[in-house]
C-alpha atoms as a PDB file:
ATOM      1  CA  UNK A   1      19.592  -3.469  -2.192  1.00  0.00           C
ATOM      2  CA  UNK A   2      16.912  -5.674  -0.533  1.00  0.00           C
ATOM      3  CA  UNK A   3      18.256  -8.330  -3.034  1.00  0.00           C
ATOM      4  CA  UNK A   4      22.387  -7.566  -1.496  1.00  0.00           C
ATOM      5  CA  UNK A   5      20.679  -8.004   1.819  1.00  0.00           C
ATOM      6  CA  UNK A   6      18.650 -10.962   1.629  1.00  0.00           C
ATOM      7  CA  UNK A   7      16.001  -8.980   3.731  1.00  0.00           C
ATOM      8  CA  UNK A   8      12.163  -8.469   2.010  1.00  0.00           C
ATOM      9  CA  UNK A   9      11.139  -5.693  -0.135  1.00  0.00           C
ATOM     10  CA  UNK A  10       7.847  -4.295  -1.590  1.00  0.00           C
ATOM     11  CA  UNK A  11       8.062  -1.243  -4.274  1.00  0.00           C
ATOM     12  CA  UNK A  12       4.956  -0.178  -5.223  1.00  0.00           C
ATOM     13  CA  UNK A  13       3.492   2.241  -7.951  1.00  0.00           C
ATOM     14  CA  UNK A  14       0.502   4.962  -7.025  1.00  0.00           C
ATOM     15  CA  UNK A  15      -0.879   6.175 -10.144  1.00  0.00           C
ATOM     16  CA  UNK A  16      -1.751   9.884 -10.322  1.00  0.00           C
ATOM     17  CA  UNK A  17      -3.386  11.016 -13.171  1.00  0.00           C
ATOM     18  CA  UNK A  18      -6.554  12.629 -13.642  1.00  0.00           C
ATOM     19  CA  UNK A  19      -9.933  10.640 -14.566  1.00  0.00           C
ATOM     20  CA  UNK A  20     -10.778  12.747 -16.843  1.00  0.00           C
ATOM     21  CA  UNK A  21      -6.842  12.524 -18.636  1.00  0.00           C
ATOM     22  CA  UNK A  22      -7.353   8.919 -18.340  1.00  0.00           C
ATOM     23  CA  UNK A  23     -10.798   7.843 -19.782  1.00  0.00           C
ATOM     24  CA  UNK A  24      -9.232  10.066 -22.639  1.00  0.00           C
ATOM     25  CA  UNK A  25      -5.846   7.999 -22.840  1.00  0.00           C
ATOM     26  CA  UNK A  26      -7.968   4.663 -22.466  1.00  0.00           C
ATOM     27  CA  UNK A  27     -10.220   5.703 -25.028  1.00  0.00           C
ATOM     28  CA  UNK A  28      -7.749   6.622 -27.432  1.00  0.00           C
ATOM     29  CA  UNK A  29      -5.354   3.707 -26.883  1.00  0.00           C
ATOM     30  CA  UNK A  30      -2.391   5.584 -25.713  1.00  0.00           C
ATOM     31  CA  UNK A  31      -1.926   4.871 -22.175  1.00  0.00           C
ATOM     32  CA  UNK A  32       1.895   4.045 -22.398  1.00  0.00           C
ATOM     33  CA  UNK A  33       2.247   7.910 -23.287  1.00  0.00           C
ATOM     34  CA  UNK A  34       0.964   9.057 -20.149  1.00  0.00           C
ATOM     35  CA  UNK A  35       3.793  10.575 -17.841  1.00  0.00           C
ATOM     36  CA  UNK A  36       4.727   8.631 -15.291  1.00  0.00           C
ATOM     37  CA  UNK A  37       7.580   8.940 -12.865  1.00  0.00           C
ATOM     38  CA  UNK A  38      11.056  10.239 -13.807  1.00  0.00           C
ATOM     39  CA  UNK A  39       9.234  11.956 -16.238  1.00  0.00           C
ATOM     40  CA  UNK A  40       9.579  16.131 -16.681  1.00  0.00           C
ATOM     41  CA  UNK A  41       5.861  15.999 -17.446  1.00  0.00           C
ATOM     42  CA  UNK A  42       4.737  14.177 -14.733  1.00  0.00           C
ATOM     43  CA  UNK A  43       2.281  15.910 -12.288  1.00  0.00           C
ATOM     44  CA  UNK A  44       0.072  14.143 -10.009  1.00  0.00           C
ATOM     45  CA  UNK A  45      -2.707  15.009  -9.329  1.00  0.00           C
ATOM     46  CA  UNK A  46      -2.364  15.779  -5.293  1.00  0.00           C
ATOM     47  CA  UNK A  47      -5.774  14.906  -4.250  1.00  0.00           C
ATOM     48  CA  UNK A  48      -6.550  12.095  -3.609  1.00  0.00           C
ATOM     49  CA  UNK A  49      -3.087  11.052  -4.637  1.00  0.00           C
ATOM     50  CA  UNK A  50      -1.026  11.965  -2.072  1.00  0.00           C
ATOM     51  CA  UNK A  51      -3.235  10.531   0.712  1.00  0.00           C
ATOM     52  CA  UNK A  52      -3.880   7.580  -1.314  1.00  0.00           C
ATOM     53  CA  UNK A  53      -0.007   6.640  -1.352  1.00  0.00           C
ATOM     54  CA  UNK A  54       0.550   7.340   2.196  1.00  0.00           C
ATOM     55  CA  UNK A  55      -2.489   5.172   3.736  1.00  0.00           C
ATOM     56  CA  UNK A  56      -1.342   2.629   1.246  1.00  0.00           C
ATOM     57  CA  UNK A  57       2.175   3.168   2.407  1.00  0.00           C
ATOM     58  CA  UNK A  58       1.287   2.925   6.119  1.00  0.00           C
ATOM     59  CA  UNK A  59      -0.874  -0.227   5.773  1.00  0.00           C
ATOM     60  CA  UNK A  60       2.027  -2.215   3.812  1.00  0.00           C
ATOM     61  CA  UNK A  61       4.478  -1.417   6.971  1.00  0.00           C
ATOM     62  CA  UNK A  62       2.147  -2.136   9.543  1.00  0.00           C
ATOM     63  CA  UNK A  63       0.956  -5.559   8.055  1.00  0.00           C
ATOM     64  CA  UNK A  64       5.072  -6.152   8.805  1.00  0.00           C
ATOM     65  CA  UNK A  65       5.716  -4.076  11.908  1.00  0.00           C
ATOM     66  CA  UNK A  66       2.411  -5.050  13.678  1.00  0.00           C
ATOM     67  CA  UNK A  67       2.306  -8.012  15.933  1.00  0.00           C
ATOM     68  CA  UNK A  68       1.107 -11.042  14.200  1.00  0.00           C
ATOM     69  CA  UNK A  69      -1.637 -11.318  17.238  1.00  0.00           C
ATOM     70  CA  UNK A  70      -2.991  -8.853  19.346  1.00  0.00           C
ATOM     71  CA  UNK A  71      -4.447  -9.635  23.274  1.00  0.00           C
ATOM     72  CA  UNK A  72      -7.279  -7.391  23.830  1.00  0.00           C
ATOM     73  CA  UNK A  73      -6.048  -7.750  27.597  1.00  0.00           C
ATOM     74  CA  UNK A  74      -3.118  -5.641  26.959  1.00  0.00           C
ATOM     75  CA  UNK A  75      -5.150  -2.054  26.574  1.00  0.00           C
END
Protein backbone atom coordinates (compact mmCIF):
# COMPACT_ATOMS: atom_id res chain seq x y z
CA UNK A 1 0.00 0.00 0.00
CA UNK A 2 2.84 2.37 1.06
CA UNK A 3 4.09 1.69 -2.56
CA UNK A 4 0.06 2.89 -4.09
CA UNK A 5 0.65 5.84 -1.84
CA UNK A 6 3.96 7.06 -2.47
CA UNK A 7 4.21 7.66 1.39
CA UNK A 8 7.33 5.67 3.46
CA UNK A 9 7.12 2.33 4.95
CA UNK A 10 9.23 0.15 7.33
CA UNK A 11 8.07 -3.70 7.96
CA UNK A 12 10.09 -5.27 10.23
CA UNK A 13 10.59 -8.94 11.53
CA UNK A 14 11.01 -9.75 15.58
CA UNK A 15 12.26 -13.13 15.89
CA UNK A 16 10.82 -15.25 18.72
CA UNK A 17 12.23 -18.38 19.26
CA UNK A 18 13.84 -19.82 22.12
CA UNK A 19 17.83 -19.82 22.66
CA UNK A 20 17.91 -22.90 23.55
CA UNK A 21 15.56 -24.06 20.10
CA UNK A 22 17.96 -21.99 18.28
CA UNK A 23 21.63 -22.90 19.21
CA UNK A 24 19.97 -26.38 18.37
CA UNK A 25 18.66 -25.26 14.79
CA UNK A 26 22.10 -23.36 14.22
CA UNK A 27 23.95 -26.24 15.23
CA UNK A 28 22.24 -28.60 13.18
CA UNK A 29 21.95 -26.47 10.03
CA UNK A 30 18.27 -26.24 9.80
CA UNK A 31 17.30 -22.82 10.57
CA UNK A 32 14.94 -22.33 7.49
CA UNK A 33 12.69 -25.05 9.31
CA UNK A 34 12.09 -23.05 12.21
CA UNK A 35 8.38 -21.66 12.34
CA UNK A 36 8.06 -18.42 11.60
CA UNK A 37 5.01 -16.31 11.00
CA UNK A 38 1.89 -17.55 9.16
CA UNK A 39 2.98 -20.64 10.38
CA UNK A 40 0.42 -23.14 12.60
CA UNK A 41 3.54 -23.98 14.59
CA UNK A 42 4.67 -20.80 15.33
CA UNK A 43 4.82 -19.76 19.06
CA UNK A 44 6.86 -17.05 20.36
CA UNK A 45 8.28 -17.10 22.99
CA UNK A 46 6.40 -14.02 24.99
CA UNK A 47 9.19 -12.91 27.09
CA UNK A 48 11.23 -10.97 26.10
CA UNK A 49 9.50 -11.08 22.76
CA UNK A 50 6.66 -9.22 23.11
CA UNK A 51 8.37 -6.25 24.83
CA UNK A 52 11.16 -6.51 22.51
CA UNK A 53 8.77 -5.80 19.40
CA UNK A 54 6.92 -3.09 21.01
CA UNK A 55 10.04 -0.86 22.27
CA UNK A 56 11.37 -1.60 18.85
CA UNK A 57 8.04 -0.65 17.42
CA UNK A 58 7.78 2.59 19.44
CA UNK A 59 11.36 3.77 18.70
CA UNK A 60 10.88 3.31 14.73
CA UNK A 61 7.64 5.76 15.00
CA UNK A 62 9.08 8.18 17.16
CA UNK A 63 12.41 8.59 15.13
CA UNK A 64 9.41 9.81 12.42
CA UNK A 65 6.81 11.44 14.65
CA UNK A 66 9.37 13.23 16.93
CA UNK A 67 10.52 16.67 16.10
CA UNK A 68 13.70 16.67 14.22
CA UNK A 69 15.06 19.22 17.13
CA UNK A 70 14.05 19.67 20.46
CA UNK A 71 14.47 23.33 22.60
CA UNK A 72 15.15 22.46 26.09
CA UNK A 73 13.33 25.95 26.68
CA UNK A 74 10.07 24.52 25.84
CA UNK A 75 9.64 22.21 29.25
Amino acid sequence: MARAWDVPSVFRFVGGTGPTLYAEAEKDGTLNALPSNHSPGFAPVLTPTLRTGVETMLAAAGSWLAPATVDSTSR
